[in-house]
N, C-alpha and C. Protein backbone atom coordinates (compact mmCIF):
# COMPACT_ATOMS: atom_id res chain seq x y z
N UNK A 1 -72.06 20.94 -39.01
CA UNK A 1 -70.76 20.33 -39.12
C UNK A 1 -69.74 21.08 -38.27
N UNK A 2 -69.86 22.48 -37.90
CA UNK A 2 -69.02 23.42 -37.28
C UNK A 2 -69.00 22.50 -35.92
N UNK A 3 -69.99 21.96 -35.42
CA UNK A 3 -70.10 21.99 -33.71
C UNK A 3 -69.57 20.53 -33.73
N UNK A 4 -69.73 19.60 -34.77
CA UNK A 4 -69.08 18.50 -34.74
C UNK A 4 -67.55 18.53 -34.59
N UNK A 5 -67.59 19.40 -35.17
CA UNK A 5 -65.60 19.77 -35.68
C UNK A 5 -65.02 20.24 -34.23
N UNK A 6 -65.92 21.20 -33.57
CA UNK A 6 -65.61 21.70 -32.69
C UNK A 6 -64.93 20.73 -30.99
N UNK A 7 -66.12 20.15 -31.61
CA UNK A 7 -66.50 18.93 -30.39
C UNK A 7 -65.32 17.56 -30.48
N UNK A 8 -64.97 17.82 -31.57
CA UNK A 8 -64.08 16.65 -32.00
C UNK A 8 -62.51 16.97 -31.42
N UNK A 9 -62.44 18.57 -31.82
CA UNK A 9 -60.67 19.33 -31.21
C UNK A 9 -61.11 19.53 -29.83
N UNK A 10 -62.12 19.78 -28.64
CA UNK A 10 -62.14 19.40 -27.62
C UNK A 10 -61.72 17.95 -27.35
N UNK A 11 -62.24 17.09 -27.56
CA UNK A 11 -62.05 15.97 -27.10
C UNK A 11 -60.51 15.54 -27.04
N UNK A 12 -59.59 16.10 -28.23
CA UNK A 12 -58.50 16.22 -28.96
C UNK A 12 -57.52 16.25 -27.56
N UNK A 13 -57.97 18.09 -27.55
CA UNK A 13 -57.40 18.31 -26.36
C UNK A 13 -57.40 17.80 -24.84
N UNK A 14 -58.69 17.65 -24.53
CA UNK A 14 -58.83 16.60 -23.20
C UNK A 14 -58.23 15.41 -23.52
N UNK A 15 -57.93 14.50 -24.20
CA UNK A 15 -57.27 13.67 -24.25
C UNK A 15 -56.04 13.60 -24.42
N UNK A 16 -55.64 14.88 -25.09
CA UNK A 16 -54.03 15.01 -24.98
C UNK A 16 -53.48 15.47 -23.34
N UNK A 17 -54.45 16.41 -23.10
CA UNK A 17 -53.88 17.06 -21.81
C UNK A 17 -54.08 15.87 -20.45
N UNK A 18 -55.09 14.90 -20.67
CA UNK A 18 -54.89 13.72 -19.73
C UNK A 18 -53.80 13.24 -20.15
N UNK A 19 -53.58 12.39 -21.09
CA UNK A 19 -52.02 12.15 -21.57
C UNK A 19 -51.27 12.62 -20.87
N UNK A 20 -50.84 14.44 -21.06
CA UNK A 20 -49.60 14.75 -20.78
C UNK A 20 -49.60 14.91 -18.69
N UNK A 21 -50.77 14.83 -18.69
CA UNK A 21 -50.89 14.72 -17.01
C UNK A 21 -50.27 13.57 -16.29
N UNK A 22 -50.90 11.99 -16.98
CA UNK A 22 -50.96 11.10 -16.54
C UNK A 22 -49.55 10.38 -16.86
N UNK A 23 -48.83 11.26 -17.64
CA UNK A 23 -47.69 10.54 -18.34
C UNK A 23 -46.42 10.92 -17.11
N UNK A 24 -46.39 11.67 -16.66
CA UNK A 24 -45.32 11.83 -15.44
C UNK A 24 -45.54 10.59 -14.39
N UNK A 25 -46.88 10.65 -13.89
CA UNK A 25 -46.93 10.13 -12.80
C UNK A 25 -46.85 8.10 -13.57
N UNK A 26 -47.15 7.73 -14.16
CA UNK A 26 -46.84 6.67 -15.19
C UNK A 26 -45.22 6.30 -15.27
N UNK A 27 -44.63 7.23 -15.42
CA UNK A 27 -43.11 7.19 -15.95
C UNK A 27 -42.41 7.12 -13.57
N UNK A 28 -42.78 7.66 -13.24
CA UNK A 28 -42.21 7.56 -11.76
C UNK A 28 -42.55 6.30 -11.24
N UNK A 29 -43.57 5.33 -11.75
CA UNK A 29 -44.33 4.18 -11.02
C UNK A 29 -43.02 3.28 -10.53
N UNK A 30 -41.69 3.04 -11.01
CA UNK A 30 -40.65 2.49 -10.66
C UNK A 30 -39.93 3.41 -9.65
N UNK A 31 -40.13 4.34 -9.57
CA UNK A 31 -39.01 5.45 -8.83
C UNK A 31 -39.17 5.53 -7.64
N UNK A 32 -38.03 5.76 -6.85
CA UNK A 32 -38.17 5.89 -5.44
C UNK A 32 -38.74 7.42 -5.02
N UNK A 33 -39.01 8.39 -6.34
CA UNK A 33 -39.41 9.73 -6.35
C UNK A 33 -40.48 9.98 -5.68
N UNK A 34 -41.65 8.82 -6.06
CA UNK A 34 -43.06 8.66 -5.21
C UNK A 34 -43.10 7.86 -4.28
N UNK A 35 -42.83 7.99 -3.07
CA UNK A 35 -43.12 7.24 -2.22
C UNK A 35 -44.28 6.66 -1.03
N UNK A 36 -45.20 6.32 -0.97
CA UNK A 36 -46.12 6.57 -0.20
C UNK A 36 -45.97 5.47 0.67
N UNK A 37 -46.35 5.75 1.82
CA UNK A 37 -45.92 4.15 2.70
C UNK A 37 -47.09 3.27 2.69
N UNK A 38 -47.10 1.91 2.63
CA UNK A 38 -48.12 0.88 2.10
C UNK A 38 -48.68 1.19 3.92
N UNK A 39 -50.08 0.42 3.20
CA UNK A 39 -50.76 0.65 4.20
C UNK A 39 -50.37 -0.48 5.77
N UNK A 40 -49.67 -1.29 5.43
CA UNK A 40 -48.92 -1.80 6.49
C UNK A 40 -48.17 -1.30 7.59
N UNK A 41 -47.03 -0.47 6.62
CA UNK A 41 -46.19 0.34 7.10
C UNK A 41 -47.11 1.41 8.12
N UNK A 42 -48.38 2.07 7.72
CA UNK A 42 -48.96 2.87 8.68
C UNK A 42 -49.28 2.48 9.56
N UNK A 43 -50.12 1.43 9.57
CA UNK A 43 -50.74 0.47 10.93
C UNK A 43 -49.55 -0.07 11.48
N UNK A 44 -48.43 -0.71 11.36
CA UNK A 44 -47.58 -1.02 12.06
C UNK A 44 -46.79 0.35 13.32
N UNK A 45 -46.74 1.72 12.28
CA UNK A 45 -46.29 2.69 12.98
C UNK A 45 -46.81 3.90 13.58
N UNK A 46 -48.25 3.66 13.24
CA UNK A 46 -49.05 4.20 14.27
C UNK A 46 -49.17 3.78 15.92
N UNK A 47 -49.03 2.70 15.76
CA UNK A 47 -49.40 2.41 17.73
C UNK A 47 -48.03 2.37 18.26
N UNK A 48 -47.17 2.06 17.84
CA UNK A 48 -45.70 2.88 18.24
C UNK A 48 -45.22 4.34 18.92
N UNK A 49 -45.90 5.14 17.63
CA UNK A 49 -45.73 6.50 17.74
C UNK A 49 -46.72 7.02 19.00
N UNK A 50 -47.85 6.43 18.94
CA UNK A 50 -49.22 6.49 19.96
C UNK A 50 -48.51 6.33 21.40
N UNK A 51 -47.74 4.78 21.39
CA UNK A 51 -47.50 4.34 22.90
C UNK A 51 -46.57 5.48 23.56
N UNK A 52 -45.43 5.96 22.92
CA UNK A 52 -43.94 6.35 22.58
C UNK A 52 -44.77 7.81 23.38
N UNK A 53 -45.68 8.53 23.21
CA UNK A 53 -46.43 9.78 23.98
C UNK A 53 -47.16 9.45 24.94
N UNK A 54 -47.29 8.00 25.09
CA UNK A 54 -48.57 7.92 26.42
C UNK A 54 -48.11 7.91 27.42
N UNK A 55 -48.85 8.30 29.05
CA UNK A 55 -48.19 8.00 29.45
C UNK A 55 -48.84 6.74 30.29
N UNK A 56 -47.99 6.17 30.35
CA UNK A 56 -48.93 4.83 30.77
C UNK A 56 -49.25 4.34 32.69
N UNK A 57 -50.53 4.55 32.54
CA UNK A 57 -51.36 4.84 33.94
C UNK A 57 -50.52 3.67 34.70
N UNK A 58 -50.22 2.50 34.43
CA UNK A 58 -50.19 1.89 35.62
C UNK A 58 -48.93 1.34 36.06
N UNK A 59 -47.79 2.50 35.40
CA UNK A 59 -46.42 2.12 35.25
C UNK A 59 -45.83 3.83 36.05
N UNK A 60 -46.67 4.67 35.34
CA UNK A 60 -45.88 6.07 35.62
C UNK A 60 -45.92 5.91 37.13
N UNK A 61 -44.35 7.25 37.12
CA UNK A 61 -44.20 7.69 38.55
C UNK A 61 -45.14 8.76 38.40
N UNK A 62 -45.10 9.15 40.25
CA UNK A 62 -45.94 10.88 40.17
C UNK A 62 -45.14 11.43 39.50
N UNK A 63 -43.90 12.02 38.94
CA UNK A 63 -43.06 12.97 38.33
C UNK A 63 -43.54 12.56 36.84
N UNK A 64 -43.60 11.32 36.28
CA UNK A 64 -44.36 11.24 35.04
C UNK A 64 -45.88 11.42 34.91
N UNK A 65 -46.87 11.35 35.77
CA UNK A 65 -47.84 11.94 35.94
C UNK A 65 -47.90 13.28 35.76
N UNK A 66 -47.11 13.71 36.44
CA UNK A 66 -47.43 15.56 36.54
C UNK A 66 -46.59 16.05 35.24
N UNK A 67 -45.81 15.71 34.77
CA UNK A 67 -45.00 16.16 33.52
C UNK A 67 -45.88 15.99 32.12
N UNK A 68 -46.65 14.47 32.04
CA UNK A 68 -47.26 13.97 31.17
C UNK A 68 -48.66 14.39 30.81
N UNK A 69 -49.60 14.85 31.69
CA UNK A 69 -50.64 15.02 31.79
C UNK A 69 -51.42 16.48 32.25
N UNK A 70 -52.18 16.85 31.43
CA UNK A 70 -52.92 18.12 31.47
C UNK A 70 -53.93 18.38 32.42
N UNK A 71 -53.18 19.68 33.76
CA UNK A 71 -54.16 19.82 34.63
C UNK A 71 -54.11 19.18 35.95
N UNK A 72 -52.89 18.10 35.79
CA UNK A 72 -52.51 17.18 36.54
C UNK A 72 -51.44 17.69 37.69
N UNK A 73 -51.19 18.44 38.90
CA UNK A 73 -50.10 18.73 39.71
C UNK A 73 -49.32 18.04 40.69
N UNK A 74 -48.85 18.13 41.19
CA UNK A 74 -47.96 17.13 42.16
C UNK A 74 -48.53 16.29 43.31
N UNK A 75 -49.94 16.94 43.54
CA UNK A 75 -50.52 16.13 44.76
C UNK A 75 -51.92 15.16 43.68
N UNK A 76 -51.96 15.71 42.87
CA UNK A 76 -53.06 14.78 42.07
C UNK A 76 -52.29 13.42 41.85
N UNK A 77 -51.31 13.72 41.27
CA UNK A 77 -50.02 12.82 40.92
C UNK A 77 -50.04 11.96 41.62
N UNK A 78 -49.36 12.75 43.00
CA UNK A 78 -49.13 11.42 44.06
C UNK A 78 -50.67 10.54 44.98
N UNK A 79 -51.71 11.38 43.95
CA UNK A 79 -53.26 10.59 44.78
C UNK A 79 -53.10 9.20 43.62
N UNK A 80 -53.04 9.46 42.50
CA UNK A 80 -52.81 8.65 41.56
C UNK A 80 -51.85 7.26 41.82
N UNK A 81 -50.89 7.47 42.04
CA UNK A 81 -49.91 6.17 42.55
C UNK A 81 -50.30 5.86 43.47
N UNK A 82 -50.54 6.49 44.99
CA UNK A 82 -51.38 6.01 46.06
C UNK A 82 -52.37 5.28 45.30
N UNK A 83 -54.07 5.46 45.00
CA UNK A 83 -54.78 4.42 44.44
C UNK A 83 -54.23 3.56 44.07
N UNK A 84 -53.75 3.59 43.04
CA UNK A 84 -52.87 2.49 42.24
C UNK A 84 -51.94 1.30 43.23
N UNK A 85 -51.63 1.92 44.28
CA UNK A 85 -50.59 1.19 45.00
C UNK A 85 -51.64 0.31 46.37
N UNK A 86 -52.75 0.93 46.41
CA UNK A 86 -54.06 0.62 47.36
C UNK A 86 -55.02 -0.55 46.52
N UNK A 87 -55.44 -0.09 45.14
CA UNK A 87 -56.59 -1.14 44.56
C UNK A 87 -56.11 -1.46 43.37
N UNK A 88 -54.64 -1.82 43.18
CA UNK A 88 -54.08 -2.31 41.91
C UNK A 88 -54.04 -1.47 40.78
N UNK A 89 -53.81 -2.22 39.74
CA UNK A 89 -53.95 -1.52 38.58
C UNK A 89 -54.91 -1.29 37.96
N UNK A 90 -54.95 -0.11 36.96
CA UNK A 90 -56.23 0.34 36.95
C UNK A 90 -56.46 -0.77 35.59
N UNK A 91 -58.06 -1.01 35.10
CA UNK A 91 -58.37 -1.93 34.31
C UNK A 91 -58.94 -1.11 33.14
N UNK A 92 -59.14 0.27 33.55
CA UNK A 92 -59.67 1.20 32.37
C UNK A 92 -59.44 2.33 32.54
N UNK A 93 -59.42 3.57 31.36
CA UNK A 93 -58.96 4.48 31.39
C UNK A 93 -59.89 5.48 32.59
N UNK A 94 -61.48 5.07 31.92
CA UNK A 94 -62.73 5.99 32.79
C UNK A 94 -62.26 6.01 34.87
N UNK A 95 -61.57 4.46 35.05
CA UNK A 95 -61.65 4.78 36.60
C UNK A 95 -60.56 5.36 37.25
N UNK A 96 -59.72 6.24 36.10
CA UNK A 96 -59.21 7.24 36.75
C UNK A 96 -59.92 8.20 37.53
N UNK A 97 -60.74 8.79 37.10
CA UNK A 97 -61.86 9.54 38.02
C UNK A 97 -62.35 8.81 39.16
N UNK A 98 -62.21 7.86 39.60
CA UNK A 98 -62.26 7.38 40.80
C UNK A 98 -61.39 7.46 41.79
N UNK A 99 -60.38 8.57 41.37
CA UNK A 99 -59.21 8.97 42.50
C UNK A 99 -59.81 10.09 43.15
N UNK A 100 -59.45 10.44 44.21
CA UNK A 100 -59.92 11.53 45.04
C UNK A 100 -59.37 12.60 43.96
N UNK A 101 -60.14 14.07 43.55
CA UNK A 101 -59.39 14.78 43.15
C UNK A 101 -59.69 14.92 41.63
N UNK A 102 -60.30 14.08 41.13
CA UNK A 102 -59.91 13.86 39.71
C UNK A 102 -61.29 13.65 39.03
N UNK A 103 -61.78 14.38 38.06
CA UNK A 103 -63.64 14.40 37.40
C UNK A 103 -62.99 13.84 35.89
N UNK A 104 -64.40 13.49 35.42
CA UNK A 104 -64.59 13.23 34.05
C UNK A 104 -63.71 13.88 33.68
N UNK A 105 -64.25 15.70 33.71
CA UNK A 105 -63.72 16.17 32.85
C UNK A 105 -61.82 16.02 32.55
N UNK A 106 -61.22 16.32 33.61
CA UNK A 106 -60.11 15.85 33.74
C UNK A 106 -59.76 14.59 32.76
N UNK A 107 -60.89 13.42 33.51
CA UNK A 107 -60.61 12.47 31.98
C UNK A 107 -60.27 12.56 30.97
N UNK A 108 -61.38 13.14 30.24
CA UNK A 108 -61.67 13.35 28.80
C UNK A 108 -60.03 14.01 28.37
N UNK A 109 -59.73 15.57 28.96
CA UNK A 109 -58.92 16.38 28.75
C UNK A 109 -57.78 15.64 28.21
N UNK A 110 -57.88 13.98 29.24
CA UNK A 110 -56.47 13.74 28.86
C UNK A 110 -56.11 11.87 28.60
N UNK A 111 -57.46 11.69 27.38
CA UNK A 111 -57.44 10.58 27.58
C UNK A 111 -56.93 10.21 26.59
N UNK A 112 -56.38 11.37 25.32
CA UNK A 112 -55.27 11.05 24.31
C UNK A 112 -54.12 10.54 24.68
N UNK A 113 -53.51 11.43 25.92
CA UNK A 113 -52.56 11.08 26.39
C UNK A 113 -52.18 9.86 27.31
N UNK A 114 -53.33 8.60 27.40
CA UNK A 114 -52.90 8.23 28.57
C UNK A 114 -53.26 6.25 27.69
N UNK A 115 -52.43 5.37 28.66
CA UNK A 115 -52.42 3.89 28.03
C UNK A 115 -52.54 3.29 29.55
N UNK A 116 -53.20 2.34 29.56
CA UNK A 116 -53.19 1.31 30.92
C UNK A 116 -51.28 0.54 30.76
């Protein structure tokens, strides 16, 4: 009977102490206290925030090239607008490396940073 008794004021307590846990966050469900942004709100302001840092390949000057991009200097820059101004705009991020000057790796380095 001891371990019954015992087992019974556990339960007591786990159920009170969920209670007193769950009872704050219960009582805020109206409040502007918790706010989390719906999942709309994220997807809407993610590719915003994304574009707003890129820099975008087939618009930048060389001075936004070389400012924007890692590894990137003033004559890479201006090989970059040259192509661009020779075989159009580019159609993907990868044929940046098809500029004189410019490897994968370079790619990769900086393909967070960059939007057609």
């Amino acid at each position: 009977m001891s371990t019954l008794t015992t087992k019974l004021k556990l339960f007591s307590v786990i159920t009170l102490f969920g209670t007193v846990i769950s009872t704050p966050v219960l009582a805020n469900k109206d409040k502007s206290a918790v706010n989390a942004p719906s999942v709309e709100q994220t997807q809407t302001a993610a590719p915003s925030s994304a574009q707003q840092n890129s820099v975008k390949l087939n618009s930048a000057t060389a001075q936004e090239l070389e400012k924007g991009l890692l590894g990137i200097g003033a004559k890479k820059a201006q090989a970059i607008v040259e192509y661009r101004e020779k075989n159009g705009n580019f159609i993907s991020i990868d044929q940046l490396a098809d500029v004189a000057g410019i490897g994968k790796a370079t790619v990769e380095k900086n393909r967070h940073l960059l939007a057609l």
